[in-house]
C-alpha atoms as a PDB file:
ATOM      1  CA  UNK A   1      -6.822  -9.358 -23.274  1.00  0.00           C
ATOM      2  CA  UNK A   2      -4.184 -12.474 -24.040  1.00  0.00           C
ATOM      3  CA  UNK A   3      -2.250 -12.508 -27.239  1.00  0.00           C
ATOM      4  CA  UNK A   4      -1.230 -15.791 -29.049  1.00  0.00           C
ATOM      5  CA  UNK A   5       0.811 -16.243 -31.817  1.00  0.00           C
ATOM      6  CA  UNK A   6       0.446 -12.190 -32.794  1.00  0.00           C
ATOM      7  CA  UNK A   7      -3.370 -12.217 -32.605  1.00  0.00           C
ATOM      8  CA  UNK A   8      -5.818 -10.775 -30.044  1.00  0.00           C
ATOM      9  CA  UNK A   9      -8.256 -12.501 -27.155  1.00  0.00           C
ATOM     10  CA  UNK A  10     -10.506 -11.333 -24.711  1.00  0.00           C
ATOM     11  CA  UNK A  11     -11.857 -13.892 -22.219  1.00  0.00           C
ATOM     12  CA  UNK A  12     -15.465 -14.623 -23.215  1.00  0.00           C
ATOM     13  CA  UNK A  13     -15.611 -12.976 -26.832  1.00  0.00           C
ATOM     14  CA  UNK A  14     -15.256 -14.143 -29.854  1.00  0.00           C
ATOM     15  CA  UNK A  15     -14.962 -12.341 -33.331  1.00  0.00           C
ATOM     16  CA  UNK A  16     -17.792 -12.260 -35.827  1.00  0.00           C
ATOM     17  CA  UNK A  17     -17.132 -12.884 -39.759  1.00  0.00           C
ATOM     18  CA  UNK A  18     -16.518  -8.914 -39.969  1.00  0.00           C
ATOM     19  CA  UNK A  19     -14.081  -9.200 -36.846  1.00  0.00           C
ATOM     20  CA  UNK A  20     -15.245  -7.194 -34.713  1.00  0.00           C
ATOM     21  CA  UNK A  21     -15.405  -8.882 -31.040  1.00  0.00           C
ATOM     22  CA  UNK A  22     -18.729  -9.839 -29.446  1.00  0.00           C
ATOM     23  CA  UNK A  23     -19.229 -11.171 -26.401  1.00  0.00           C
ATOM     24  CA  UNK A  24     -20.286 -15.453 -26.310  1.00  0.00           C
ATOM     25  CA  UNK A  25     -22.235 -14.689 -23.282  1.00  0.00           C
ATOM     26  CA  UNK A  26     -25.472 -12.426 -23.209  1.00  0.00           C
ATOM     27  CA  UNK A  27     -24.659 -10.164 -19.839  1.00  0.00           C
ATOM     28  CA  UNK A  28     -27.481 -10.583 -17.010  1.00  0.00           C
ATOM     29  CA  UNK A  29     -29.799 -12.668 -18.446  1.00  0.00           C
ATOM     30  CA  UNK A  30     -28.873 -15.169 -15.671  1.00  0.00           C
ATOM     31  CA  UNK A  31     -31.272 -15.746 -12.638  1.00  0.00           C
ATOM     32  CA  UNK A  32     -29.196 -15.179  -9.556  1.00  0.00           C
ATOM     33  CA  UNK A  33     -27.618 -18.712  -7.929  1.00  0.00           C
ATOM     34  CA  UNK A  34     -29.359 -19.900  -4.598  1.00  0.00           C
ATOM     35  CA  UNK A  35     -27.647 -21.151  -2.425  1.00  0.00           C
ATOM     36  CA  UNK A  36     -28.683 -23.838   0.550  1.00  0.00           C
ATOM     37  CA  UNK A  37     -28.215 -23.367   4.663  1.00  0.00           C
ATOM     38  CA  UNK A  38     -24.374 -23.298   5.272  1.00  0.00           C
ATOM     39  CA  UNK A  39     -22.401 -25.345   6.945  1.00  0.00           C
ATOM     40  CA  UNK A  40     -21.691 -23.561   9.730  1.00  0.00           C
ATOM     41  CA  UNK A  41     -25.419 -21.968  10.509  1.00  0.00           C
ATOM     42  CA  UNK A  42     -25.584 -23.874  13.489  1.00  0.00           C
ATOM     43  CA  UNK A  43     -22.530 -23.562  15.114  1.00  0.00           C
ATOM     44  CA  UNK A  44     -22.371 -20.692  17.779  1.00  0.00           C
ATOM     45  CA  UNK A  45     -20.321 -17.782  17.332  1.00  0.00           C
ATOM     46  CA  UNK A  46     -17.018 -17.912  19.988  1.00  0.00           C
ATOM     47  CA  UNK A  47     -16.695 -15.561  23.056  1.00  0.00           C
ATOM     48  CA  UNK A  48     -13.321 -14.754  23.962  1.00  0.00           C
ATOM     49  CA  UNK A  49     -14.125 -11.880  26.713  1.00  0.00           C
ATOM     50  CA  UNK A  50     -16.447 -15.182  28.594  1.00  0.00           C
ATOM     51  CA  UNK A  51     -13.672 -17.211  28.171  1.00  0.00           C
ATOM     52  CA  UNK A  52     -11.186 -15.142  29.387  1.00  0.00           C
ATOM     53  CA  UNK A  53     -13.315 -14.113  32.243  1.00  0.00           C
ATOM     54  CA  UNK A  54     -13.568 -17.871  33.067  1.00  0.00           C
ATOM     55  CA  UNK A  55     -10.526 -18.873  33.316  1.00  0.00           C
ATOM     56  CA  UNK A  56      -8.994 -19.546  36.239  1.00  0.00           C
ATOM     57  CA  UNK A  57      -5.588 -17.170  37.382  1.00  0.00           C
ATOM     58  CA  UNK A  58      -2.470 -19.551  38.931  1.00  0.00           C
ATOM     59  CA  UNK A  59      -1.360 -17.115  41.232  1.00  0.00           C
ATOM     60  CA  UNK A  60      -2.353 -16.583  45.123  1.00  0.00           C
ATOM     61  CA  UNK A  61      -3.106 -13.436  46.964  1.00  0.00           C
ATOM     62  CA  UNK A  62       0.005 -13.584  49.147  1.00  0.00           C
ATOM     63  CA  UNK A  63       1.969 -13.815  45.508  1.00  0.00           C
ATOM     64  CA  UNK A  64      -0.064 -10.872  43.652  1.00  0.00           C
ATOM     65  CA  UNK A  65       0.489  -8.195  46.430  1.00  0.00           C
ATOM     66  CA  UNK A  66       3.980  -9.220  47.233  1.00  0.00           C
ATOM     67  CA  UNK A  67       4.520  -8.419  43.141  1.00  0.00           C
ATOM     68  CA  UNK A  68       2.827  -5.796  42.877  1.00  0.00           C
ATOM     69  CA  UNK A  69       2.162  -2.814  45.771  1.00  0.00           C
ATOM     70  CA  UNK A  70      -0.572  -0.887  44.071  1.00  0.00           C
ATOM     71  CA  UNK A  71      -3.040  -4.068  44.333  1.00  0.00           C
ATOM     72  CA  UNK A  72      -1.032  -4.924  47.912  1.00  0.00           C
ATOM     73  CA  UNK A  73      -2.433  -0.776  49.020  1.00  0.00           C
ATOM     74  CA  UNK A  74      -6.132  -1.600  47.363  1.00  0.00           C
ATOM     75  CA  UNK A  75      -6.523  -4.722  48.763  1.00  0.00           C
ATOM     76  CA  UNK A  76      -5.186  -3.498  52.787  1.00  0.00           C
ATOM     77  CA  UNK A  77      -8.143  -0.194  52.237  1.00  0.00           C
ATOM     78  CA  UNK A  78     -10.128  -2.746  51.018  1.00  0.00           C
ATOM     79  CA  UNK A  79     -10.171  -4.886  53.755  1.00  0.00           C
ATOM     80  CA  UNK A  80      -9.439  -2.071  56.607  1.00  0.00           C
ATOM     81  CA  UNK A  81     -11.864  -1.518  59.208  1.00  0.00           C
ATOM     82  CA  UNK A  82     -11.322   1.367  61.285  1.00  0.00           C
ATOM     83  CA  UNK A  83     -12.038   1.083  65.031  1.00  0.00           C
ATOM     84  CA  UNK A  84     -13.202   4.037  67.164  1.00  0.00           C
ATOM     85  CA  UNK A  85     -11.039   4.483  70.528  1.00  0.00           C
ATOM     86  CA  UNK A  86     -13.703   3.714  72.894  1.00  0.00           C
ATOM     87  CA  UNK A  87     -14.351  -0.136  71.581  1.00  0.00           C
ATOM     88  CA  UNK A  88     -13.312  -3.024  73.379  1.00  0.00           C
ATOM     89  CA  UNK A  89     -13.287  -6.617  72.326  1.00  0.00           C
END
């Protein structure tokens, strides 16, 4: 409800000739709008985790265990290959 100029009015009503407020617009008797394919129906949805698992890291191996020694200790068991005694090259 608005007032102008000291009198009363309610979007979409109007007042009858014994002023009491009806409404212009019958409720629900209008079919429900259809709408047509979108826009963007055919454009595929994005995929951050691929693209961050893509992209390519600008660091070396000599720089990431010299930084850091937990992956310097994974990577040396990693790569570790115990030799018995007894073996000769």
């Amino acid at each position: 409800m608005f007032t102008k100029e000291g009198k009363a009015f309610y979007p979409g009503m109007r007042q009858d000739e014994f002023g009491n407020w009806v409404r212009t617009k019958p409720s629900g008797t209008e079919k429900p709008r259809e709408y047509g394919p979108r826009l963007t129906d055919g454009i595929p949805p994005y995929d951050i985790v691929g693209d961050v698992k893509n992209c390519r890291a600008n660091i070396t191996f000599g720089q990431l265990t010299n930084e850091n020694t937990k992956y310097h200790k994974q990577l040396r068991e990693g790569t570790y290959r115990p030799r018995s005694i007894n073996e000769k090259n």
